[in-house]
C-alpha atoms as a PDB file:
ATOM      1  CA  UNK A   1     -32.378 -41.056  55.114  1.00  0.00           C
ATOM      2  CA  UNK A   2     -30.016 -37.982  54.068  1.00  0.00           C
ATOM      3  CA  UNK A   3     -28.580 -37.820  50.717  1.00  0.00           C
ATOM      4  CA  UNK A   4     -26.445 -35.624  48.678  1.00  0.00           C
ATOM      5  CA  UNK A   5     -25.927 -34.897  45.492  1.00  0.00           C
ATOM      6  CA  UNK A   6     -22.338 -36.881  44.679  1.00  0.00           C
ATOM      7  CA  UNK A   7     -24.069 -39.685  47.446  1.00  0.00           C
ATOM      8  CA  UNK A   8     -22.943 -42.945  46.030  1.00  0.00           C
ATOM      9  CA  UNK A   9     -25.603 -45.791  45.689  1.00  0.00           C
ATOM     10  CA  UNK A  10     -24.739 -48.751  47.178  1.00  0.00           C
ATOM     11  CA  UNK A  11     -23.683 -51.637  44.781  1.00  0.00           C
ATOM     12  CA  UNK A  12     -26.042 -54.644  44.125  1.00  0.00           C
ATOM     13  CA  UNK A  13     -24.070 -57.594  42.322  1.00  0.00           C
ATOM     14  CA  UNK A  14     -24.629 -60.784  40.828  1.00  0.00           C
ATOM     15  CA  UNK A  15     -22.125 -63.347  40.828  1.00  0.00           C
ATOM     16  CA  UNK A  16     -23.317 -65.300  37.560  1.00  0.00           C
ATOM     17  CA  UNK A  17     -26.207 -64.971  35.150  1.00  0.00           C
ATOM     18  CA  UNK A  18     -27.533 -67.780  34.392  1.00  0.00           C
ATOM     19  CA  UNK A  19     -28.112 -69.170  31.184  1.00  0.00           C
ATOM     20  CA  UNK A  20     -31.123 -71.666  32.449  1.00  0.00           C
ATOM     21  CA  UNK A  21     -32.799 -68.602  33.836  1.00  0.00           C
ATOM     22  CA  UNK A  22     -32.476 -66.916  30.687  1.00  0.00           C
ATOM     23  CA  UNK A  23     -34.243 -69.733  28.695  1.00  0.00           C
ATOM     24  CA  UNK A  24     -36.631 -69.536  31.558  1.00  0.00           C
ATOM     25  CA  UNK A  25     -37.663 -66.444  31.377  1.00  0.00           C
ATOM     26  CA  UNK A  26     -37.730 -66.974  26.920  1.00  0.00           C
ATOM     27  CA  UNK A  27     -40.522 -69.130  27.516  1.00  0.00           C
ATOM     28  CA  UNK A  28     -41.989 -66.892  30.546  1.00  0.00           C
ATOM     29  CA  UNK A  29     -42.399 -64.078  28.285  1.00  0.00           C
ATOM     30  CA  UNK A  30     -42.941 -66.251  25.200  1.00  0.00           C
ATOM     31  CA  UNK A  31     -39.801 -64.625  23.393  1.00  0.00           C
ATOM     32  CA  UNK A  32     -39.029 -66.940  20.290  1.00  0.00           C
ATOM     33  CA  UNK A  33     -35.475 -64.964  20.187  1.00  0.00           C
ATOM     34  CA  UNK A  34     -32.692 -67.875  19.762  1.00  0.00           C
ATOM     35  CA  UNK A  35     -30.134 -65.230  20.950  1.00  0.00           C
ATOM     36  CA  UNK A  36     -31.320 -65.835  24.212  1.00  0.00           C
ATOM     37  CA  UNK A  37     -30.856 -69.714  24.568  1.00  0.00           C
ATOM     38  CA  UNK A  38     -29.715 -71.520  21.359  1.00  0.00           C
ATOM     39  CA  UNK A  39     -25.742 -71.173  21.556  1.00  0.00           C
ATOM     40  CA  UNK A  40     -25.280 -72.551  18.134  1.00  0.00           C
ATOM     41  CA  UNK A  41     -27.339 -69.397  16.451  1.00  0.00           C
ATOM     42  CA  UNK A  42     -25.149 -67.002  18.631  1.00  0.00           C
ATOM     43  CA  UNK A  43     -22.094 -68.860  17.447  1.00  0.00           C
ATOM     44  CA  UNK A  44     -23.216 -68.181  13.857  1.00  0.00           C
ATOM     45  CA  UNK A  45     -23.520 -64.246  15.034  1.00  0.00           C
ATOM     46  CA  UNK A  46     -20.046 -64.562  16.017  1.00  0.00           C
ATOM     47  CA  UNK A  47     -20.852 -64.184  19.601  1.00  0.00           C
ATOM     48  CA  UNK A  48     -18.861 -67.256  20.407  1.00  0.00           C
ATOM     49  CA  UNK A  49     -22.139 -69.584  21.650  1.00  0.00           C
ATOM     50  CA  UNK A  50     -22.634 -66.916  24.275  1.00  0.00           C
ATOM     51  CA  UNK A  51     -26.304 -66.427  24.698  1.00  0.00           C
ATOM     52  CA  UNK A  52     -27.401 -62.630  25.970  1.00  0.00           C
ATOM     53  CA  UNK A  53     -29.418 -61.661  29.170  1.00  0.00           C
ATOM     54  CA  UNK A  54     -32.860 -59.909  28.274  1.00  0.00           C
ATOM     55  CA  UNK A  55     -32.787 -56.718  28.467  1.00  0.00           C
ATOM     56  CA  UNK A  56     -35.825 -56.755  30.972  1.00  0.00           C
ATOM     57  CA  UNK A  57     -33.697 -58.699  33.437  1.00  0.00           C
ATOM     58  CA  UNK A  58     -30.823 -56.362  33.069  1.00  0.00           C
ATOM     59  CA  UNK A  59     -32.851 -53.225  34.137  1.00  0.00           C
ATOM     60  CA  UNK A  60     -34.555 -55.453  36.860  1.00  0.00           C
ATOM     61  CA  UNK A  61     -30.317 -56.042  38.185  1.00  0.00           C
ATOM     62  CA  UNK A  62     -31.012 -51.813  38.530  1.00  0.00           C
ATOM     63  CA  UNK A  63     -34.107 -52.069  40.075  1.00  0.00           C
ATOM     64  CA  UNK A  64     -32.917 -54.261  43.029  1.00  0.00           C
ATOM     65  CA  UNK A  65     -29.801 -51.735  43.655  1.00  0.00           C
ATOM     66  CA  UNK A  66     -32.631 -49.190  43.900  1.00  0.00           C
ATOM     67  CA  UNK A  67     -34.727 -50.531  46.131  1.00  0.00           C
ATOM     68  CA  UNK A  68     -32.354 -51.883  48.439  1.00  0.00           C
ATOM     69  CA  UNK A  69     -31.075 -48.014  48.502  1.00  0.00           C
ATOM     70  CA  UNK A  70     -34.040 -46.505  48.910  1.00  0.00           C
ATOM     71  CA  UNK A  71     -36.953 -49.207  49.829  1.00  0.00           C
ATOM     72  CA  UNK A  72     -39.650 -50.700  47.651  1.00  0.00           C
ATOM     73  CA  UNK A  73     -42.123 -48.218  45.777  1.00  0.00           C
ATOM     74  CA  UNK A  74     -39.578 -45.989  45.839  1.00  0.00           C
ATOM     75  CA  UNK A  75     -38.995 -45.827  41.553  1.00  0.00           C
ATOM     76  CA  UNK A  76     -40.580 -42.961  39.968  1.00  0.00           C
ATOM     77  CA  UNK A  77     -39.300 -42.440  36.797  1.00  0.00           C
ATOM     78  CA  UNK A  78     -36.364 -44.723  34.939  1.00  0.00           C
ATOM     79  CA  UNK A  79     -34.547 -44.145  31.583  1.00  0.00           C
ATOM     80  CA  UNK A  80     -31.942 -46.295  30.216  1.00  0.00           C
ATOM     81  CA  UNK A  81     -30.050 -47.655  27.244  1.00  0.00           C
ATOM     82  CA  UNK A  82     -28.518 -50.642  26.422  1.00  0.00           C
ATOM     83  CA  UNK A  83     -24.733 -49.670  25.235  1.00  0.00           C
ATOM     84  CA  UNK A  84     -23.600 -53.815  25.166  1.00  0.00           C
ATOM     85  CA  UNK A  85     -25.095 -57.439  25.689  1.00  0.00           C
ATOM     86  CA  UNK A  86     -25.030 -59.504  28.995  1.00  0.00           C
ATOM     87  CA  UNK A  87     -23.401 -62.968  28.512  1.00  0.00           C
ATOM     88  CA  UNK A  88     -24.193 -66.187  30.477  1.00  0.00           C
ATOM     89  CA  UNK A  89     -21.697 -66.878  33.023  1.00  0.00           C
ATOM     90  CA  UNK A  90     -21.240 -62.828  33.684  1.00  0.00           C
ATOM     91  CA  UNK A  91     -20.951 -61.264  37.027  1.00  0.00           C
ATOM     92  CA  UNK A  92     -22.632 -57.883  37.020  1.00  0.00           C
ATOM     93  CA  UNK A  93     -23.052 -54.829  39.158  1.00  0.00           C
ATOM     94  CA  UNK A  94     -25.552 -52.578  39.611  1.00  0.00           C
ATOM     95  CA  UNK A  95     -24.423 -48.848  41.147  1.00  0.00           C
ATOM     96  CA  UNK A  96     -24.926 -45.264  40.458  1.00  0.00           C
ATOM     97  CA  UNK A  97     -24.724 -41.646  41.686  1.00  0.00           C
ATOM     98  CA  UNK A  98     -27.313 -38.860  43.142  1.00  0.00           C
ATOM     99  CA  UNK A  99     -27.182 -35.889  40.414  1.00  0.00           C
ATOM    100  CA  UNK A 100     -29.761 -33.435  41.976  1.00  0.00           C
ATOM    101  CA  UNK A 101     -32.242 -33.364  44.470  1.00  0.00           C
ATOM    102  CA  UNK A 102     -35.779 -31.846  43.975  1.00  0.00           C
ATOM    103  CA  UNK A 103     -38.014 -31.169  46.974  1.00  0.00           C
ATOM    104  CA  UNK A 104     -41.486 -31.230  46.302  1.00  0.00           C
ATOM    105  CA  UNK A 105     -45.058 -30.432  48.286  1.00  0.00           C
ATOM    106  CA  UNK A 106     -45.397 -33.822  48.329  1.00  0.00           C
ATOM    107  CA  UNK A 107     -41.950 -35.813  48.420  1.00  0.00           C
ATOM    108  CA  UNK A 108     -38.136 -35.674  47.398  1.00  0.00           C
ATOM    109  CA  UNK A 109     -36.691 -36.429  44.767  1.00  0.00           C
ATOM    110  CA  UNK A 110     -33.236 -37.973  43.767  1.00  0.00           C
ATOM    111  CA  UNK A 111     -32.266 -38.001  40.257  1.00  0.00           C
ATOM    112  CA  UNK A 112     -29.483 -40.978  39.810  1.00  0.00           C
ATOM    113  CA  UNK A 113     -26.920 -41.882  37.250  1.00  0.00           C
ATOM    114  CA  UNK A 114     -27.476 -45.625  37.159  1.00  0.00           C
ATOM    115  CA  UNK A 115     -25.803 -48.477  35.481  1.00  0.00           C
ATOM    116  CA  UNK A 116     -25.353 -52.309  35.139  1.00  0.00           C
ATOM    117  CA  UNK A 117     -21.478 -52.938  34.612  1.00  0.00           C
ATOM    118  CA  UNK A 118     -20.431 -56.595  33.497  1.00  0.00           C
ATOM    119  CA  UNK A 119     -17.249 -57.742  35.311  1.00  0.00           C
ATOM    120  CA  UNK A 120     -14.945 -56.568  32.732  1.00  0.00           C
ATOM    121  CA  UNK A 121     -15.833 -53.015  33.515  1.00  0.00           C
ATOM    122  CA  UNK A 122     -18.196 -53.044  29.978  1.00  0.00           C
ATOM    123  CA  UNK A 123     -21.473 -50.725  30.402  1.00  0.00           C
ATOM    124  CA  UNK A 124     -24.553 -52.727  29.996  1.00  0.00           C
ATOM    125  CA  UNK A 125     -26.898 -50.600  30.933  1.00  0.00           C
ATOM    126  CA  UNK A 126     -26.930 -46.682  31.480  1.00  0.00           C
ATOM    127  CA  UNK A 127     -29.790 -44.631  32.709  1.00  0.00           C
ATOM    128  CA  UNK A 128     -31.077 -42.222  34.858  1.00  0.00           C
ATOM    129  CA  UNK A 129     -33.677 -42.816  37.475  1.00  0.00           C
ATOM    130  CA  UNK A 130     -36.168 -40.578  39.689  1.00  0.00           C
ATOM    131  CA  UNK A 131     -35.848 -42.173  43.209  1.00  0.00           C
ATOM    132  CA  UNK A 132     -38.133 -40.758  45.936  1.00  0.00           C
ATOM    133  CA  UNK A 133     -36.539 -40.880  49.181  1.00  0.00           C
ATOM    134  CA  UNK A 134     -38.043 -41.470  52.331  1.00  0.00           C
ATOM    135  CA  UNK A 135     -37.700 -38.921  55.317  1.00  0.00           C
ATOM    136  CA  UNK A 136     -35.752 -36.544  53.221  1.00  0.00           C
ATOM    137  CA  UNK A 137     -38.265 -33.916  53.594  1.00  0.00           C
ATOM    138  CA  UNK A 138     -38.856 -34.509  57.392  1.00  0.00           C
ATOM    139  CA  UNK A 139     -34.711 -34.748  58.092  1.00  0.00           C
ATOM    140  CA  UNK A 140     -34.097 -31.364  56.273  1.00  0.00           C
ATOM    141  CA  UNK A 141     -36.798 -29.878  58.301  1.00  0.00           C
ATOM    142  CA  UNK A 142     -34.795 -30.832  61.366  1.00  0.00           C
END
């Protein structure tokens, strides 16, 4: 695989979070957090009975766009933030953007821009990740 820094990373989307997963994965992971399945508490927060996506999940929406770029195993290092909620019922998509390469003894490295945008162009998630990419080192060579 060749990449650049400026590559693009192919988008990963999600037509519609689901609010049953999201109480699914509230029990899964034993979180007793009402904001993400009682709609009446997140009415009373004024987020108009929406109920929010874990933040887990969100990152694992980055994840996926990762590793369909680059392969499984392919993560090294990620670092994000959470700059606003995921609803129920929102589309989101994954993308990013190589920054820099590093070529090591032992691999290459691509540090990414990532993000998780909802549908309404609203940042949910914003990170960087360390991406090593397969035949980089072998394809330069050539």
């Amino acid at each position: 695989m060749r990449v650049a820094v400026g590559d693009a990373l192919p988008a990963w989307s999600l037509d519609r979070v689901s609010p049953e997963r999201m109480r699914t994965v509230a029990a899964i992971l034993r979180d007793p957090n009402p904001v993400h399945w009682d709609r009446a508490f997140t009415t009373e927060r004024g987020l108009e009975g929406k109920v929010v996506n874990q933040s887990p999940v969100n990152v694992g929406y980055v994840v996926n766009m990762l590793h369909a770029w680059a392969g499984p195993g392919c993560l090294r290092r990620l670092r994000v933030e959470f700059p606003a909620p995921v609803f129920d019922e929102d589309q989101v998509t994954a993308g990013g953007r190589v920054s820099a390469i590093t070529s090591g003894d032992a691999e290459t490295l691509a540090e990414c821009e990532v993000w998780l945008d909802r549908q309404d162009g609203t940042r949910a998630v914003a990170g960087i990740a360390w991406v090593a990419i397969p035949d980089q080192a072998s394809s330069s060579a050539s």
